[in-house]
C-alpha atoms as a PDB file:
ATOM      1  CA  UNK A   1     113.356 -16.258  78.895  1.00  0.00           C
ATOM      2  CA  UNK A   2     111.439 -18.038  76.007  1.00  0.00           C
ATOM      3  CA  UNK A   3     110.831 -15.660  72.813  1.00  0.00           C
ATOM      4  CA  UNK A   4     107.153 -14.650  72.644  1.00  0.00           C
ATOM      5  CA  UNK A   5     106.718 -14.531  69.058  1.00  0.00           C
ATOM      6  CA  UNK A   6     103.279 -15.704  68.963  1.00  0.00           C
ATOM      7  CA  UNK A   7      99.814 -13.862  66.859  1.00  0.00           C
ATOM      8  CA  UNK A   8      99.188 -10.456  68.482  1.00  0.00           C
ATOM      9  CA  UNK A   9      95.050  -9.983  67.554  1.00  0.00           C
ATOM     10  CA  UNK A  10      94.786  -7.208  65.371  1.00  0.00           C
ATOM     11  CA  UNK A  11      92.894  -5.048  68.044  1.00  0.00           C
ATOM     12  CA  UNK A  12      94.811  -5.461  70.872  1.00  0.00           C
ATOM     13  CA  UNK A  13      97.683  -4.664  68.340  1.00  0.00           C
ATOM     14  CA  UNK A  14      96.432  -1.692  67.534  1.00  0.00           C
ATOM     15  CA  UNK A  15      96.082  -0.656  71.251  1.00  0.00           C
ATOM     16  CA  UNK A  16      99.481  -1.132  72.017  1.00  0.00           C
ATOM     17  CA  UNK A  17     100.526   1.141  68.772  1.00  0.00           C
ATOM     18  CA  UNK A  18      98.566   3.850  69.565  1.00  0.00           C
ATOM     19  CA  UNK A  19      99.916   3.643  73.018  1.00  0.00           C
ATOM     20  CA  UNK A  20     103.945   3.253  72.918  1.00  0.00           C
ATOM     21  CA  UNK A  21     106.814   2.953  70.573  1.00  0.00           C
ATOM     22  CA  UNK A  22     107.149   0.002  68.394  1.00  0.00           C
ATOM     23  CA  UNK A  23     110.913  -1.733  68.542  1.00  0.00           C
ATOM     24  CA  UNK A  24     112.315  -2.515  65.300  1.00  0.00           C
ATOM     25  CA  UNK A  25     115.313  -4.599  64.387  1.00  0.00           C
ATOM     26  CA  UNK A  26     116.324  -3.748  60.579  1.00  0.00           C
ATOM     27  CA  UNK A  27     119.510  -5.040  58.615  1.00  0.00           C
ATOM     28  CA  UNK A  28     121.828  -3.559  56.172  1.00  0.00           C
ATOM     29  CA  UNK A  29     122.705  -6.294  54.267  1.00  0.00           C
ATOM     30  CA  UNK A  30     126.431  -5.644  52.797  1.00  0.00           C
ATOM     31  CA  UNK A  31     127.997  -7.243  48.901  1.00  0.00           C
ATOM     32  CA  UNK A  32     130.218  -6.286  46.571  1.00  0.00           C
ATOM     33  CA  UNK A  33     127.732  -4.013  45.312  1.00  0.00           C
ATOM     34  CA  UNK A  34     126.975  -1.838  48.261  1.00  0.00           C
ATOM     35  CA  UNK A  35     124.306  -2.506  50.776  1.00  0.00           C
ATOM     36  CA  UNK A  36     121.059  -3.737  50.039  1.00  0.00           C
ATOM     37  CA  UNK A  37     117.595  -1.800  49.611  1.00  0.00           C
ATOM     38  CA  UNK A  38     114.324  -3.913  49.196  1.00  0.00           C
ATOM     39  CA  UNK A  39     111.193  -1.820  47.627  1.00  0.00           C
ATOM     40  CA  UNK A  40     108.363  -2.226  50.077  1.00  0.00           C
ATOM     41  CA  UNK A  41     104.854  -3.037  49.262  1.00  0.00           C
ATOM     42  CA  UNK A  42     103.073  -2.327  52.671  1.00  0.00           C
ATOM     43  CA  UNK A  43     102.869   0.529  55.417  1.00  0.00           C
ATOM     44  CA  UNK A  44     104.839   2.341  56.457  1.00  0.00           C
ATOM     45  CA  UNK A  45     107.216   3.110  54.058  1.00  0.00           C
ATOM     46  CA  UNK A  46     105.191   1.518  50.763  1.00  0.00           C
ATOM     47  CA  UNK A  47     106.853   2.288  47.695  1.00  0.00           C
ATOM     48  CA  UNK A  48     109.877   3.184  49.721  1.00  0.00           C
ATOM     49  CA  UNK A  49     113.281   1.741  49.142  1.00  0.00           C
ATOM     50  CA  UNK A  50     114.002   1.016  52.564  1.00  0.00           C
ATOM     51  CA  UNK A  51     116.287  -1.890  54.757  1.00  0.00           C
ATOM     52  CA  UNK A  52     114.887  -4.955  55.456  1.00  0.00           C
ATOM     53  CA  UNK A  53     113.375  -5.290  59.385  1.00  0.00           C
ATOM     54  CA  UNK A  54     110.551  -6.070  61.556  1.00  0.00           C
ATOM     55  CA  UNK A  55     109.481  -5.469  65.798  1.00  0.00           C
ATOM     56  CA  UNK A  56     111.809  -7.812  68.488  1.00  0.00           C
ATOM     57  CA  UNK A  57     109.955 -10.445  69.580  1.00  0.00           C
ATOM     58  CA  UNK A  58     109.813 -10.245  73.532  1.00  0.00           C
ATOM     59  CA  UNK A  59     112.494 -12.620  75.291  1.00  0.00           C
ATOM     60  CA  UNK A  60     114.525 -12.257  71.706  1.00  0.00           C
ATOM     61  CA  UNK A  61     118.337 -11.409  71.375  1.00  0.00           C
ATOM     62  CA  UNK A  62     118.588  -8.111  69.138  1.00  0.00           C
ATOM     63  CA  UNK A  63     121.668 -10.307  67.175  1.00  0.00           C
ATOM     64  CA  UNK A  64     119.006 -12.927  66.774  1.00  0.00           C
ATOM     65  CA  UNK A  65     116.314 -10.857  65.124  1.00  0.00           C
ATOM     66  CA  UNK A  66     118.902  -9.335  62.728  1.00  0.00           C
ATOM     67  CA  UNK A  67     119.545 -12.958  61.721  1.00  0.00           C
ATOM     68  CA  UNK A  68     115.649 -13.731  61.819  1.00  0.00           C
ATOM     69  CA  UNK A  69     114.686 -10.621  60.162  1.00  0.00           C
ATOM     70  CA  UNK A  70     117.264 -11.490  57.030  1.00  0.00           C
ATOM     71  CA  UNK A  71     116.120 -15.080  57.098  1.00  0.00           C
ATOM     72  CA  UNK A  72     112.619 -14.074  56.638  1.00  0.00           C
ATOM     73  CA  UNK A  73     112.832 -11.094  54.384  1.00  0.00           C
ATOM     74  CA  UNK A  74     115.647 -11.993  52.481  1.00  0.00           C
ATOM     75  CA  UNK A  75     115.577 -16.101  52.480  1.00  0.00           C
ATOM     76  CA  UNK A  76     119.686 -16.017  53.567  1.00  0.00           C
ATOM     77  CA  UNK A  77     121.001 -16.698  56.456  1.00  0.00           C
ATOM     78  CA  UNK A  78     123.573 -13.997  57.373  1.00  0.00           C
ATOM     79  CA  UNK A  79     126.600 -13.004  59.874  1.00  0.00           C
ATOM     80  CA  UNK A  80     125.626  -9.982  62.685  1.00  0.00           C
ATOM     81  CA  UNK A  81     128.974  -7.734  61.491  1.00  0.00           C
ATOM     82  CA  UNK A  82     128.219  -4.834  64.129  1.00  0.00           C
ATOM     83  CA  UNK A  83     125.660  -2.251  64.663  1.00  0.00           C
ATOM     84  CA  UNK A  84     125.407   0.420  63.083  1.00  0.00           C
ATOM     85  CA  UNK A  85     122.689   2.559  65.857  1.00  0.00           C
ATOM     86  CA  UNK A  86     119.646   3.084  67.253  1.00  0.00           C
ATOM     87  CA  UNK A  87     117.176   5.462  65.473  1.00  0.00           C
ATOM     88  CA  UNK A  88     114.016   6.774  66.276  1.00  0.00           C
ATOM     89  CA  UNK A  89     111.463   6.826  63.199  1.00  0.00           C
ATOM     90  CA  UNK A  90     108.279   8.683  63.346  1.00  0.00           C
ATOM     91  CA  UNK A  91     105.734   7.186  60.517  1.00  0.00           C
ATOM     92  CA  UNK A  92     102.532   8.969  59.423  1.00  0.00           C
ATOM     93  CA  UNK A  93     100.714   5.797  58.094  1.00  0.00           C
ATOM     94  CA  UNK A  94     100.689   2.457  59.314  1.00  0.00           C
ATOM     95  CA  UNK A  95      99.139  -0.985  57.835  1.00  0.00           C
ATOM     96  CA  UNK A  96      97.263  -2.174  60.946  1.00  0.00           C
ATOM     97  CA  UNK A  97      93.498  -0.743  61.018  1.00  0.00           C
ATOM     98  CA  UNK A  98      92.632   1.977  63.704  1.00  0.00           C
ATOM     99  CA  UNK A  99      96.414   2.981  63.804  1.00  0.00           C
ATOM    100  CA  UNK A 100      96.971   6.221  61.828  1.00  0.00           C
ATOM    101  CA  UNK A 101     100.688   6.720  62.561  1.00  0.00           C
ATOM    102  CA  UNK A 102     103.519   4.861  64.156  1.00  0.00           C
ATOM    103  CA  UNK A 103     107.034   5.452  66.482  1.00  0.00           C
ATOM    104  CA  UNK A 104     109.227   2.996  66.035  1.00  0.00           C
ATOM    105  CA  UNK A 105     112.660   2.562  67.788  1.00  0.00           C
ATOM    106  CA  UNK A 106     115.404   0.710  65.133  1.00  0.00           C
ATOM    107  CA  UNK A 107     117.868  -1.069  66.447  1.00  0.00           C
ATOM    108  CA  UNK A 108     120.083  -1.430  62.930  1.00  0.00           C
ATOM    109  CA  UNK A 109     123.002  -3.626  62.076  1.00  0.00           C
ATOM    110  CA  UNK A 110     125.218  -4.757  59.822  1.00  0.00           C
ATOM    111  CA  UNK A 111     125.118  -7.790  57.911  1.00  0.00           C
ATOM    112  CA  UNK A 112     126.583 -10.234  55.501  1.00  0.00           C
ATOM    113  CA  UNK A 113     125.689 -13.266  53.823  1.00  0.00           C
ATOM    114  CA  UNK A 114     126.959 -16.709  55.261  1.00  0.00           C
ATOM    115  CA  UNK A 115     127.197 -17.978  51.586  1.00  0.00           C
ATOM    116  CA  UNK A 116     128.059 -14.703  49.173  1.00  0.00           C
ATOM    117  CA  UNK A 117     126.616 -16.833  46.587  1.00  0.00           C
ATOM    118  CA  UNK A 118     123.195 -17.303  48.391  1.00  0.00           C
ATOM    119  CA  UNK A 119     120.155 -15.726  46.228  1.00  0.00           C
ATOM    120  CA  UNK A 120     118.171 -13.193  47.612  1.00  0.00           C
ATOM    121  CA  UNK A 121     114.453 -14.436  48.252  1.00  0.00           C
ATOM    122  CA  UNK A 122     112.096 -11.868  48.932  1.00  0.00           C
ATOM    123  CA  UNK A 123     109.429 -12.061  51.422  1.00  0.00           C
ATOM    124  CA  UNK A 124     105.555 -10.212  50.565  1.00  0.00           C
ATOM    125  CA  UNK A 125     106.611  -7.079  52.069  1.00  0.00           C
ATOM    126  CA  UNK A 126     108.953  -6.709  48.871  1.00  0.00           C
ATOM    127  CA  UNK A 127     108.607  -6.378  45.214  1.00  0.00           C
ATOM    128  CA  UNK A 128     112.414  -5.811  44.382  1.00  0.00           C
ATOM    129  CA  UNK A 129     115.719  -4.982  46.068  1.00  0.00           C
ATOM    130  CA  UNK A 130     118.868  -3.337  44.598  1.00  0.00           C
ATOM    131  CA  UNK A 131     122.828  -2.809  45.892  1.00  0.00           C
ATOM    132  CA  UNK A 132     123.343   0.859  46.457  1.00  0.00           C
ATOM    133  CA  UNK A 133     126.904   2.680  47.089  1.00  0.00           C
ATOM    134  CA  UNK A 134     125.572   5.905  49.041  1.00  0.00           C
ATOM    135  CA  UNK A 135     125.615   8.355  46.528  1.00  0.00           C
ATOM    136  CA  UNK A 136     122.076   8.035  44.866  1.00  0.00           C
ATOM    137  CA  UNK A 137     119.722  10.143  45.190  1.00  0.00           C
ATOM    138  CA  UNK A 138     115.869  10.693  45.952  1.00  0.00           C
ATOM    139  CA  UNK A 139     116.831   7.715  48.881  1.00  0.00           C
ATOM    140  CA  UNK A 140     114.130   8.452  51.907  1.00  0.00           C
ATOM    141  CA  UNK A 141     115.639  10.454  54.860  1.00  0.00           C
ATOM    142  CA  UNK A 142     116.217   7.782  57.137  1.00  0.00           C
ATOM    143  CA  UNK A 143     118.436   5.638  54.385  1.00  0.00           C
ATOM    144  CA  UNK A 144     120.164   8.311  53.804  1.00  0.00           C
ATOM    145  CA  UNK A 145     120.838   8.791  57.608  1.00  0.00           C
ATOM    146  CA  UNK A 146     121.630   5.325  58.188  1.00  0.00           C
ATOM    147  CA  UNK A 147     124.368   5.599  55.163  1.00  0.00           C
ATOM    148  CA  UNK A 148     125.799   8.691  56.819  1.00  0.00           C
ATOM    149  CA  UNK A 149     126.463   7.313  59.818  1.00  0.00           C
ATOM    150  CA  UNK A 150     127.775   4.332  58.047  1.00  0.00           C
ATOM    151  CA  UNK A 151     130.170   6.797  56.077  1.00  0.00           C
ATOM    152  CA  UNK A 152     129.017   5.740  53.125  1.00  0.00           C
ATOM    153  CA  UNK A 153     127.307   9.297  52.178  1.00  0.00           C
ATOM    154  CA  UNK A 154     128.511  13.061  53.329  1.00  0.00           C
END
């Protein structure tokens, strides 16, 4: 099947958000520092230190939009090291006009730079990114899930 990755119009975007779940692909990127947050800068989630991620294209691997999603977000290319789960997220804002809330369903997975010495080139949706070890606090609720599950937080 070819991937389908092509302009959704904004209204019949809309339609489809109010209608049904949203599926997600997001990446923990993994260093020597911990995994990576990236501060976002649109809905949902702005201001939010949150994972890097974006919807599956249809026809598209979930391995291959991990690698996509770091590629485009994070300007690396990356190794799929395993998944970590599937979440369901439940959003009370949203950036696309008529929608006033969104459901997404995250397929998450681990990650690691190709080159370790590869900078970090954020995409629009991000203003900054930092390495955290699990043990911060004031991280939003489903971080701090993710990092659970991950073991890197009790």
């Amino acid at each position: 099947m070819d991937v389908r990755d092509e302009f959704i119009p904004a209204e019949e975007f809309a339609t489809v958000l109010n209608r049904v779940p949203q599926v997600c692909v997001e990446v923990v990127l993994e260093g020597e520092d911990g995994v990576l947050l990236a501060h976002r800068t649109n809905e949902p989630a702005r201001g939010e230190w949150f994972w890097p991620g974006g919807r599956l294209y249809k026809g598209e691997q979930l391995e291959d939009a991990a690698r996509r999603v770091a590629r485009e977000e994070l300007g690396v290319e990356v190794a799929v090291e395993g998944r970590v789960g599937v979440y369901g997220h439940f959003w009370d804002s949203s950036r696309v006009e008529g929608v006033d809330s969104r459901h997404t369903v995250n397929v998450v997975f681990r990650v690691s730079r190709v080159d370790p010495d590869a900078a970090i080139e954020l995409d629009d949706q991000h203003d900054d990114y930092r390495f955290v070890t699990g043990d911060e606090d004031g991280l939003h609720e489903y971080v701090r899930e993710y990092l659970v599950d991950m073991g890197l937080r009790g």
